[in-house]
PDB file of N, CA and C in Angstrom:
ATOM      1  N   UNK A   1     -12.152 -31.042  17.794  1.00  0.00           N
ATOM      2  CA  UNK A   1     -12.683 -30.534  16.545  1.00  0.00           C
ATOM      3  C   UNK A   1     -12.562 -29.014  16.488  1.00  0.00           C
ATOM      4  N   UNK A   2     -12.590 -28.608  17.522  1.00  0.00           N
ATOM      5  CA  UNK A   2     -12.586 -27.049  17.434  1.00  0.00           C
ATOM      6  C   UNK A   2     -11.302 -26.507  17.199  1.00  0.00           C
ATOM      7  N   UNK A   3     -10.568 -27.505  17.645  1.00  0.00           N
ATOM      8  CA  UNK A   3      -8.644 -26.756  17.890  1.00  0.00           C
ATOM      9  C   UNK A   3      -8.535 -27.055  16.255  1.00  0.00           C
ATOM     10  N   UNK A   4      -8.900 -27.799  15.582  1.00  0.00           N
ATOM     11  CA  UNK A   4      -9.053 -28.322  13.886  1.00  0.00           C
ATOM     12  C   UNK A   4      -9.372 -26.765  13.610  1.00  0.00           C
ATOM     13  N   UNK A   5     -10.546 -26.848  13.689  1.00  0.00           N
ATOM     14  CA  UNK A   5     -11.129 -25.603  12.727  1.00  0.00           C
ATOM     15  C   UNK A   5     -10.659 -23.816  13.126  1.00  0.00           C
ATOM     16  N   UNK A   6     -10.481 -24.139  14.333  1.00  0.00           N
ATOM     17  CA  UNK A   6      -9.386 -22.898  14.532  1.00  0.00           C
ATOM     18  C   UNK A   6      -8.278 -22.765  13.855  1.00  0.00           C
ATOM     19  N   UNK A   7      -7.295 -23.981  13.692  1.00  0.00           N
ATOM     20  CA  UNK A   7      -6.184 -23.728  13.122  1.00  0.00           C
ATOM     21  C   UNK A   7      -6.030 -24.055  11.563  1.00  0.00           C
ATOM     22  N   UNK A   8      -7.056 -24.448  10.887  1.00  0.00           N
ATOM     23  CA  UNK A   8      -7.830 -24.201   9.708  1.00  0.00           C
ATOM     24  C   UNK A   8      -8.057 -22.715   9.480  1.00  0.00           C
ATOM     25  N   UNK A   9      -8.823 -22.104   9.763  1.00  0.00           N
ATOM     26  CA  UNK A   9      -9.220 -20.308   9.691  1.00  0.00           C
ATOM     27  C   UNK A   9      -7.830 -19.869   9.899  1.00  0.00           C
ATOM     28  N   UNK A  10      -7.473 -20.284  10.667  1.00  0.00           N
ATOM     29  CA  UNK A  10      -5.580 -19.112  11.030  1.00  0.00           C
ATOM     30  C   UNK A  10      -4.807 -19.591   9.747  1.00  0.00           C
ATOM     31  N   UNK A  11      -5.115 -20.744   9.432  1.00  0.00           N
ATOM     32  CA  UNK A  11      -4.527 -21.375   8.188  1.00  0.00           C
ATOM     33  C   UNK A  11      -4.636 -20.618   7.069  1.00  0.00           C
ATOM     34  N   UNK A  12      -5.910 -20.574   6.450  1.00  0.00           N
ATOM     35  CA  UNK A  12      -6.825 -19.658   5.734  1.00  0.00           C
ATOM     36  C   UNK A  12      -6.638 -18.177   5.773  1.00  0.00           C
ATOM     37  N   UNK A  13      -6.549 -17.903   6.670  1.00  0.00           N
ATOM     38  CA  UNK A  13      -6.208 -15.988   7.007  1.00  0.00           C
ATOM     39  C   UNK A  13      -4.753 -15.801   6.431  1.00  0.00           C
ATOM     40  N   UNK A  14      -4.129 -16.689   6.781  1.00  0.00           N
ATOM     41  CA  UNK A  14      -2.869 -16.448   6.518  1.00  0.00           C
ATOM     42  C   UNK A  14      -2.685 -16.510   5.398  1.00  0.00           C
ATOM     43  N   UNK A  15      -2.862 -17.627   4.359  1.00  0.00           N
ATOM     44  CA  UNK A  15      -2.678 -17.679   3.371  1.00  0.00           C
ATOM     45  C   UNK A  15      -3.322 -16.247   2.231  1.00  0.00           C
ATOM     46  N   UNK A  16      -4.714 -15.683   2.956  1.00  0.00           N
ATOM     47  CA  UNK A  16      -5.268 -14.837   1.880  1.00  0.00           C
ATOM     48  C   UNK A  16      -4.695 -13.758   2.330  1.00  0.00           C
ATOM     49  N   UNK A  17      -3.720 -13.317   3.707  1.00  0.00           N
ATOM     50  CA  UNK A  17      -3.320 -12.615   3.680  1.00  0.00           C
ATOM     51  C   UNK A  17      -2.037 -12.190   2.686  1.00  0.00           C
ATOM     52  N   UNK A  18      -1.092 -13.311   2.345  1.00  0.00           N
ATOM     53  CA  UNK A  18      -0.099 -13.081   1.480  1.00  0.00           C
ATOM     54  C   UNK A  18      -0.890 -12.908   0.090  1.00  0.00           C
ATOM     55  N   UNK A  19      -1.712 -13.961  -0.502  1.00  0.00           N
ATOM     56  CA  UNK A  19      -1.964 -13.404  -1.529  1.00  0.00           C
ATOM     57  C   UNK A  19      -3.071 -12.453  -2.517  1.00  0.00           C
ATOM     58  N   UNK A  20      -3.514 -11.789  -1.150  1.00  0.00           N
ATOM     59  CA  UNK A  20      -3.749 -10.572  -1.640  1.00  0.00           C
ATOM     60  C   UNK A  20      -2.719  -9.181  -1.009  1.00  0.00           C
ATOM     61  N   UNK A  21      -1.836  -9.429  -0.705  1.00  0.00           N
ATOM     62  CA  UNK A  21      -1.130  -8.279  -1.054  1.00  0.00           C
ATOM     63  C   UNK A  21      -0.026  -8.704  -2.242  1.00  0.00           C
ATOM     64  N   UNK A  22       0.203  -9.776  -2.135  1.00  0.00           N
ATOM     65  CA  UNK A  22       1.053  -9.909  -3.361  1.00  0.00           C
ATOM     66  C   UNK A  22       0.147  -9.544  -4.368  1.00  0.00           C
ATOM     67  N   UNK A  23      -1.294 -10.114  -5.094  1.00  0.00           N
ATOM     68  CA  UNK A  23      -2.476  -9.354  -5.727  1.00  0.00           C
ATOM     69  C   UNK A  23      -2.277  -7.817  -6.426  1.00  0.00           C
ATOM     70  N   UNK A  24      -2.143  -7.147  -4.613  1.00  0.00           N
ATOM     71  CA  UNK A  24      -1.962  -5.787  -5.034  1.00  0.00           C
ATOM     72  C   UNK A  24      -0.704  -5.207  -5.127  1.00  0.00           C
ATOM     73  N   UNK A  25      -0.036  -6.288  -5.541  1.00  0.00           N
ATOM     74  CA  UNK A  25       1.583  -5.906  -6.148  1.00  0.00           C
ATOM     75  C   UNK A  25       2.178  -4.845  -4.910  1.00  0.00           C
ATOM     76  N   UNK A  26       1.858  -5.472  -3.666  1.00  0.00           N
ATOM     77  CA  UNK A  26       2.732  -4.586  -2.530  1.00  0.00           C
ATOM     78  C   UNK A  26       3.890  -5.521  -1.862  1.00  0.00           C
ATOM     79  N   UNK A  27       4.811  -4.961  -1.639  1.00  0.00           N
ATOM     80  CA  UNK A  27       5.974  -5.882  -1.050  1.00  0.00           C
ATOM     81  C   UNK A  27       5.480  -5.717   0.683  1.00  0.00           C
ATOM     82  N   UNK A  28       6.439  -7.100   0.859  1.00  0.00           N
ATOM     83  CA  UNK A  28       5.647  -6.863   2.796  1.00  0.00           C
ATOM     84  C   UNK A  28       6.265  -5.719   3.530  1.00  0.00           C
ATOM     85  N   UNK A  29       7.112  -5.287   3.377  1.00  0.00           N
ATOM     86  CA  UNK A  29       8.246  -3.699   3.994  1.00  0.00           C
ATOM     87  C   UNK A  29       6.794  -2.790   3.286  1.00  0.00           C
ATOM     88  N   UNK A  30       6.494  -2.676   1.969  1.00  0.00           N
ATOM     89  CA  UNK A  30       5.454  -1.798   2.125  1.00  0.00           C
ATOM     90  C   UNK A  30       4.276  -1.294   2.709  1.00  0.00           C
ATOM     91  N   UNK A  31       3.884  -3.118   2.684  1.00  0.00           N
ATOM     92  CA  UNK A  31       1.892  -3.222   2.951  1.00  0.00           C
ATOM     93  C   UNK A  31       2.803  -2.542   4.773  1.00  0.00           C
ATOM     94  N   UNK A  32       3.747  -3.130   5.520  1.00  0.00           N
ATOM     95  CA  UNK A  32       4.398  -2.697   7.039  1.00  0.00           C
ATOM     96  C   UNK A  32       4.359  -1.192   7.020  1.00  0.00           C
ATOM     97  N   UNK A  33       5.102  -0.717   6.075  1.00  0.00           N
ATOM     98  CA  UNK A  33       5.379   0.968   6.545  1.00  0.00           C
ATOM     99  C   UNK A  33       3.794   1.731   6.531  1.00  0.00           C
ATOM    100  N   UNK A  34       3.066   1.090   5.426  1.00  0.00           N
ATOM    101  CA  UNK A  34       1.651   1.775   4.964  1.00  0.00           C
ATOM    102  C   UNK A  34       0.734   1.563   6.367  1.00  0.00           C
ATOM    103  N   UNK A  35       0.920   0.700   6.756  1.00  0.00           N
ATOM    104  CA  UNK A  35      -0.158   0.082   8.343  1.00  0.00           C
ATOM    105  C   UNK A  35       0.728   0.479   9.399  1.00  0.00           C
ATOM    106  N   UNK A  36       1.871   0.607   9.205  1.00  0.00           N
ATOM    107  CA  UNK A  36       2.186   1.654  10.581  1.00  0.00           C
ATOM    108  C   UNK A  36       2.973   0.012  11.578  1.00  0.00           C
ATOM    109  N   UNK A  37       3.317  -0.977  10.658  1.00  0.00           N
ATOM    110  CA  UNK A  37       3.921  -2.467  11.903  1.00  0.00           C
ATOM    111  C   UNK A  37       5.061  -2.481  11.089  1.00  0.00           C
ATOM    112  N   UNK A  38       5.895  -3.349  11.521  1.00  0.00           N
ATOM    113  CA  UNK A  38       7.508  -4.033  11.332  1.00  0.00           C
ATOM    114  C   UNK A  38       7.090  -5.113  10.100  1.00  0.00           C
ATOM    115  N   UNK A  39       7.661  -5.117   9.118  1.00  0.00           N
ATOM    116  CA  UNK A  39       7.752  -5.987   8.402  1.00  0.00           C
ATOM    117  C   UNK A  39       7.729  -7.422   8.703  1.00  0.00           C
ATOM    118  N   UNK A  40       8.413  -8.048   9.896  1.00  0.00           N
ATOM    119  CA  UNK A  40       8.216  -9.076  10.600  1.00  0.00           C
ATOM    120  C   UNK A  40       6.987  -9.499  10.879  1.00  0.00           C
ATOM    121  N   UNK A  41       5.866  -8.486  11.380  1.00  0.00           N
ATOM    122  CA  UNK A  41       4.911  -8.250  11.834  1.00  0.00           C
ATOM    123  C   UNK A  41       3.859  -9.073  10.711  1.00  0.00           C
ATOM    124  N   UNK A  42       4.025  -8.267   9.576  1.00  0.00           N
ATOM    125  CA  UNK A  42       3.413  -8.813   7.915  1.00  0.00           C
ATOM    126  C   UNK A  42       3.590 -10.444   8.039  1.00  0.00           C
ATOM    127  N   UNK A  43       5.025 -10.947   7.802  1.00  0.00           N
ATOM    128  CA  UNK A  43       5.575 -11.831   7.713  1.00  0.00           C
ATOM    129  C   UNK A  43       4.543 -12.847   8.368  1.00  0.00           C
ATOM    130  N   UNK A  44       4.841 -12.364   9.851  1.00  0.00           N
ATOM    131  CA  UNK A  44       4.174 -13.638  10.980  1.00  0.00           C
ATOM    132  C   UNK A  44       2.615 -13.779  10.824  1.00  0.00           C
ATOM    133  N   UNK A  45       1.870 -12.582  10.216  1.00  0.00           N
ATOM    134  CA  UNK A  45       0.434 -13.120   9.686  1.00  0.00           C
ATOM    135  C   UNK A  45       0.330 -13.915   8.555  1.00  0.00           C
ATOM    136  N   UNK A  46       1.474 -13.840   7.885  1.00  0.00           N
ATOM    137  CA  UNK A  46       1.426 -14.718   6.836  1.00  0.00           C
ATOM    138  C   UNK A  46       1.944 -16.210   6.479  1.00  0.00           C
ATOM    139  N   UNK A  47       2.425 -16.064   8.057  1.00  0.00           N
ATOM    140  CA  UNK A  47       2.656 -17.680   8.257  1.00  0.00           C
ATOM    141  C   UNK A  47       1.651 -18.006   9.097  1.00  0.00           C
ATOM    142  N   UNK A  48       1.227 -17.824   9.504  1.00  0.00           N
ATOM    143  CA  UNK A  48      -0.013 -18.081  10.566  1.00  0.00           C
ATOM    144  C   UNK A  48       0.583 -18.080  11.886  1.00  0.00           C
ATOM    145  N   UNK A  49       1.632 -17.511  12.252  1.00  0.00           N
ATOM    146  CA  UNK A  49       2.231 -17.347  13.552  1.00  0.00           C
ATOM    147  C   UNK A  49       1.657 -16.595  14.694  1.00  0.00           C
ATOM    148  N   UNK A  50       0.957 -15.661  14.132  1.00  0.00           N
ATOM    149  CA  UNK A  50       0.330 -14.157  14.619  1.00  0.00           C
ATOM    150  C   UNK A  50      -1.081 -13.763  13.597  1.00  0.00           C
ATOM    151  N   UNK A  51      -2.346 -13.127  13.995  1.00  0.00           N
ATOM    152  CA  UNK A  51      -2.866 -12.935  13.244  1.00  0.00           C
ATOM    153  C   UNK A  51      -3.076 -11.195  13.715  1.00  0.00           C
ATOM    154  N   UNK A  52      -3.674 -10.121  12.511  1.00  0.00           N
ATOM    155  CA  UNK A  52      -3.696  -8.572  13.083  1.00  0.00           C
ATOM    156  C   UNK A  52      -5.221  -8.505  13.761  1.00  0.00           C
ATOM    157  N   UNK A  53      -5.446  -7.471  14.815  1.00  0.00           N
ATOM    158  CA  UNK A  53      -6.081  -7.155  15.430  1.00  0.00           C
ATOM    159  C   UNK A  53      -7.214  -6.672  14.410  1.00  0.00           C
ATOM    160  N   UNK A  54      -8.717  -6.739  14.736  1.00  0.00           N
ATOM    161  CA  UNK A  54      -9.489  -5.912  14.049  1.00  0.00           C
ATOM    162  C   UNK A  54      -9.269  -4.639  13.140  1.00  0.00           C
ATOM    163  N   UNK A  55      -8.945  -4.145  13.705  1.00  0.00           N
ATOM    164  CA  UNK A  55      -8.575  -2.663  13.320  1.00  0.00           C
ATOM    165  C   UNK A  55      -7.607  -3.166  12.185  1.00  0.00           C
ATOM    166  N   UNK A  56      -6.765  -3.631  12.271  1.00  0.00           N
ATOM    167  CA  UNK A  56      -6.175  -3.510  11.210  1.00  0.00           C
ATOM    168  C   UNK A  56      -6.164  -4.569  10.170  1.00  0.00           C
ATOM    169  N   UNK A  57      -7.399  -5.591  10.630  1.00  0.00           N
ATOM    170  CA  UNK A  57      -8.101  -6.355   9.474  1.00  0.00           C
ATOM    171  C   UNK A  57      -8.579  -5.372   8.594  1.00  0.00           C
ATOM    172  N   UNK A  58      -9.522  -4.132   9.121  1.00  0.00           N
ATOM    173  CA  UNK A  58      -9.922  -3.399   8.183  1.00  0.00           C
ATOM    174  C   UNK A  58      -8.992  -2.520   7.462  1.00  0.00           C
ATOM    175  N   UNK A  59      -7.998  -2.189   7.724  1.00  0.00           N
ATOM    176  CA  UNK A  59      -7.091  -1.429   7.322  1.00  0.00           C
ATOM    177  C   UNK A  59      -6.449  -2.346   5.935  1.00  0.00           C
ATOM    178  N   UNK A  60      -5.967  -3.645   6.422  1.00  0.00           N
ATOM    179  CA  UNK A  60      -5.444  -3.944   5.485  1.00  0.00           C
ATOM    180  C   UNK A  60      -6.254  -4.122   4.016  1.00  0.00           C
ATOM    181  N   UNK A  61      -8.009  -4.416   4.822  1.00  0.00           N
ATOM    182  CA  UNK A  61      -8.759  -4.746   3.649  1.00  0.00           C
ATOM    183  C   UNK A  61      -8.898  -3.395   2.693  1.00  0.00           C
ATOM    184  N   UNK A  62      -8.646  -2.052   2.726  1.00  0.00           N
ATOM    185  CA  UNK A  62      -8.403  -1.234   2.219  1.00  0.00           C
ATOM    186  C   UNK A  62      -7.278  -0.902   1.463  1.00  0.00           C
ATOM    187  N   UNK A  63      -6.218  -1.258   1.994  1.00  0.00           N
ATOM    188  CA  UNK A  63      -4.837  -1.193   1.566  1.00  0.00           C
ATOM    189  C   UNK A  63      -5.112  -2.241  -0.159  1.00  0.00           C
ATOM    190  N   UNK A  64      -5.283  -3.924   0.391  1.00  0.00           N
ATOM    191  CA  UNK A  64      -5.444  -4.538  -0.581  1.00  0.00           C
ATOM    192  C   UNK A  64      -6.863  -4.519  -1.629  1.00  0.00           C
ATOM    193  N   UNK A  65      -7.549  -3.781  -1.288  1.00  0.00           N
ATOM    194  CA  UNK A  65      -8.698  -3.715  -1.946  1.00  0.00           C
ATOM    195  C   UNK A  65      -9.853  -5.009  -1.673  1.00  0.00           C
ATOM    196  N   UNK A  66      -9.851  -5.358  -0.694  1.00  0.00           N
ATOM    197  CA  UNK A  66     -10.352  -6.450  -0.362  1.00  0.00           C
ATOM    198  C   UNK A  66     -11.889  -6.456   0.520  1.00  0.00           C
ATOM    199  N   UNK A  67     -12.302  -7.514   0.317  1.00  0.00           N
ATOM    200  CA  UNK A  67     -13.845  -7.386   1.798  1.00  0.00           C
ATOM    201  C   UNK A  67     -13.106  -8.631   2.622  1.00  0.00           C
ATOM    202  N   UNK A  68     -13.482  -8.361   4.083  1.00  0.00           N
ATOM    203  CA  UNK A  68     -13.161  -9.158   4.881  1.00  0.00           C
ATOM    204  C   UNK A  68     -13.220 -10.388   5.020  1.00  0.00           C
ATOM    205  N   UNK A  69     -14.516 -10.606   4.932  1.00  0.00           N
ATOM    206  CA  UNK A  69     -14.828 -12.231   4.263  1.00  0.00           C
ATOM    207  C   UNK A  69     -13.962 -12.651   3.563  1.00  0.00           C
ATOM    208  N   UNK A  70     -13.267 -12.195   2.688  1.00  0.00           N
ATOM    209  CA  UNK A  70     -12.439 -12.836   1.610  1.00  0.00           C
ATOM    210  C   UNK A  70     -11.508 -13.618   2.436  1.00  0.00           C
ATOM    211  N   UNK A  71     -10.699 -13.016   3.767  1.00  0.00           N
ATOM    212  CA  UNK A  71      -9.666 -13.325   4.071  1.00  0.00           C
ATOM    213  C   UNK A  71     -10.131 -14.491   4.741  1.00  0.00           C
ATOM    214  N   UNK A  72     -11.315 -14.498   5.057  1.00  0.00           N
ATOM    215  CA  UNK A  72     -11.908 -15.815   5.871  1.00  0.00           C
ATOM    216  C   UNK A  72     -12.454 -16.805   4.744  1.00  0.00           C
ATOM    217  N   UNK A  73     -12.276 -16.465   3.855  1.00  0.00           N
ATOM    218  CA  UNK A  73     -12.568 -17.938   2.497  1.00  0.00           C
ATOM    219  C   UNK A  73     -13.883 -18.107   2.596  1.00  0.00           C
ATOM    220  N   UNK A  74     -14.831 -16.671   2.692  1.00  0.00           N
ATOM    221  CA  UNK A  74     -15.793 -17.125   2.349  1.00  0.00           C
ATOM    222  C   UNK A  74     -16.848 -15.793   1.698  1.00  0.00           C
ATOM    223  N   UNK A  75     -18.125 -15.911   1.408  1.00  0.00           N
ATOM    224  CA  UNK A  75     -18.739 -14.858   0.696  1.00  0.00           C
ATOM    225  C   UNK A  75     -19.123 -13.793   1.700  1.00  0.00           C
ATOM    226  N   UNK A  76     -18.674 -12.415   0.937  1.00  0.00           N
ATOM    227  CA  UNK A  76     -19.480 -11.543   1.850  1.00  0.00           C
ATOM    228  C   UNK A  76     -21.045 -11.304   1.491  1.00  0.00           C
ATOM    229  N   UNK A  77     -21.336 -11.053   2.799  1.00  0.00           N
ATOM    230  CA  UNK A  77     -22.378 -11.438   3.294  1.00  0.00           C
ATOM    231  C   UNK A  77     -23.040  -9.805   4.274  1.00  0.00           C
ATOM    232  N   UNK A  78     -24.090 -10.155   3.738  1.00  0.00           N
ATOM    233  CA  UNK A  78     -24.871  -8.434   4.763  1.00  0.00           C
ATOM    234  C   UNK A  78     -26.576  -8.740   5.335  1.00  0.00           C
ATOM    235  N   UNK A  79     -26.174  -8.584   6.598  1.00  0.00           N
ATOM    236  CA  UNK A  79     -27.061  -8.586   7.361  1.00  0.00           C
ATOM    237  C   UNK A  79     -27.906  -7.642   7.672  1.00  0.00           C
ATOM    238  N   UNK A  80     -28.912  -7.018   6.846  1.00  0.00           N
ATOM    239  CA  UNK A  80     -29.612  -5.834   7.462  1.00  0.00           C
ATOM    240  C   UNK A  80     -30.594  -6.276   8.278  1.00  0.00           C
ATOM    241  N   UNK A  81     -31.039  -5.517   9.415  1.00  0.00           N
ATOM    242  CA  UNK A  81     -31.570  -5.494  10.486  1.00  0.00           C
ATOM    243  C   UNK A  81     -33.575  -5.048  10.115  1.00  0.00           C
ATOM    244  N   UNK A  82     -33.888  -5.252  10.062  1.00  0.00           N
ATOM    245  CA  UNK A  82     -35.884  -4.956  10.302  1.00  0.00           C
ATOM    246  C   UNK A  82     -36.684  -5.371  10.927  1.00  0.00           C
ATOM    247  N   UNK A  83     -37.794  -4.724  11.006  1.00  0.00           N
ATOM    248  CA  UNK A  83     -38.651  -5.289  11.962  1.00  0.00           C
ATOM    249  C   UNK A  83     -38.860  -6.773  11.646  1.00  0.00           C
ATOM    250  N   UNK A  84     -39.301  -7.189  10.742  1.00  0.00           N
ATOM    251  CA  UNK A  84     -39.702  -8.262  10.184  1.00  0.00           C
ATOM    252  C   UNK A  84     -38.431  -9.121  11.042  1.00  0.00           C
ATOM    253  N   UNK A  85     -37.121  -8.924  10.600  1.00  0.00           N
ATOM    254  CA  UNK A  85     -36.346 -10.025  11.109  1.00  0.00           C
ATOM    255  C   UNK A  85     -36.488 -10.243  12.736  1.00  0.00           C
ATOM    256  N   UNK A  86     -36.054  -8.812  13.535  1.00  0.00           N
ATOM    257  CA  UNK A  86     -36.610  -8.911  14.905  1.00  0.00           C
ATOM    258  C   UNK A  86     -38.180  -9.994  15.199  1.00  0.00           C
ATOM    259  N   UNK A  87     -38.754  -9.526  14.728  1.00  0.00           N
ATOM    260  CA  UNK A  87     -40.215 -10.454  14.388  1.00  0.00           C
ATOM    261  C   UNK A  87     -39.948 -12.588  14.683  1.00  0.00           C
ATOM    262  N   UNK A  88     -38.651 -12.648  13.956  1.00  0.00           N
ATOM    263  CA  UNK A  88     -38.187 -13.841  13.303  1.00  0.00           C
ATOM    264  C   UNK A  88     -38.099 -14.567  14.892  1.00  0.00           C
ATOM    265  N   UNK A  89     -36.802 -14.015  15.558  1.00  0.00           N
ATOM    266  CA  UNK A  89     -35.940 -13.648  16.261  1.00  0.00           C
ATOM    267  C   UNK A  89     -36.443 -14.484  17.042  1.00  0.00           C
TER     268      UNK A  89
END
C-alpha cells in the first residue's frame, strides 16, 4: 500500500509540475535556464522519472506562481504554533 501511494504523489507531482508551468506560459528550456538545471532535468520531473530537491520545490513554486501544496494535490494549509496547541500536544 505504501509503494501505491508513493507512486501516486510522484504521479501527482509530476503531473502539477507540467501544468503549472505550462499555466505560466513557460517553455521547459525556460522554467531550466531560470532554475539554473538542463532541460532534460524539467522533462524527467514531469514524467515522474525524477522529482526536484526541496530547494528547488520552492524555487519553482515562485517561478510558477504557485503554493506547494498545490503540487501535492492538496490545500494549503498553516500551522501556527501556541501555547494552547503545545498544551494539546
Amino acid at each position: 500500500m505504501f509503494m501505491d501511494a508513493k507512486k501516486h504523489t510522484r504521479e501527482t507531482i509530476a503531473k502539477q509540475l507540467k501544468a503549472f508551468r505550462k499555466a505560466a506560459g513557460i517553455s521547459a528550456k525556460d522554467a531550466a535556464e531560470a532554475i539554473g538545471k538542463k532541460e532534460n532535468t524539467v522533462y524527467a520531473w514531469e514524467s515522474g522519472q525524477n522529482q526536484p530537491d526541496a530547494e528547488t520545490f520552492l524555487v519553482l513554486c515562485n517561478l510558477y506562481h504557485a503554493d506547494i501544496s498545490e503540487f501535492f494535490g492538496t490545500e494549503p494549509t498553516c500551522l501556527l504554533y501556541t501555547s494552547d496547541a503545545a498544551d494539546e500536544a
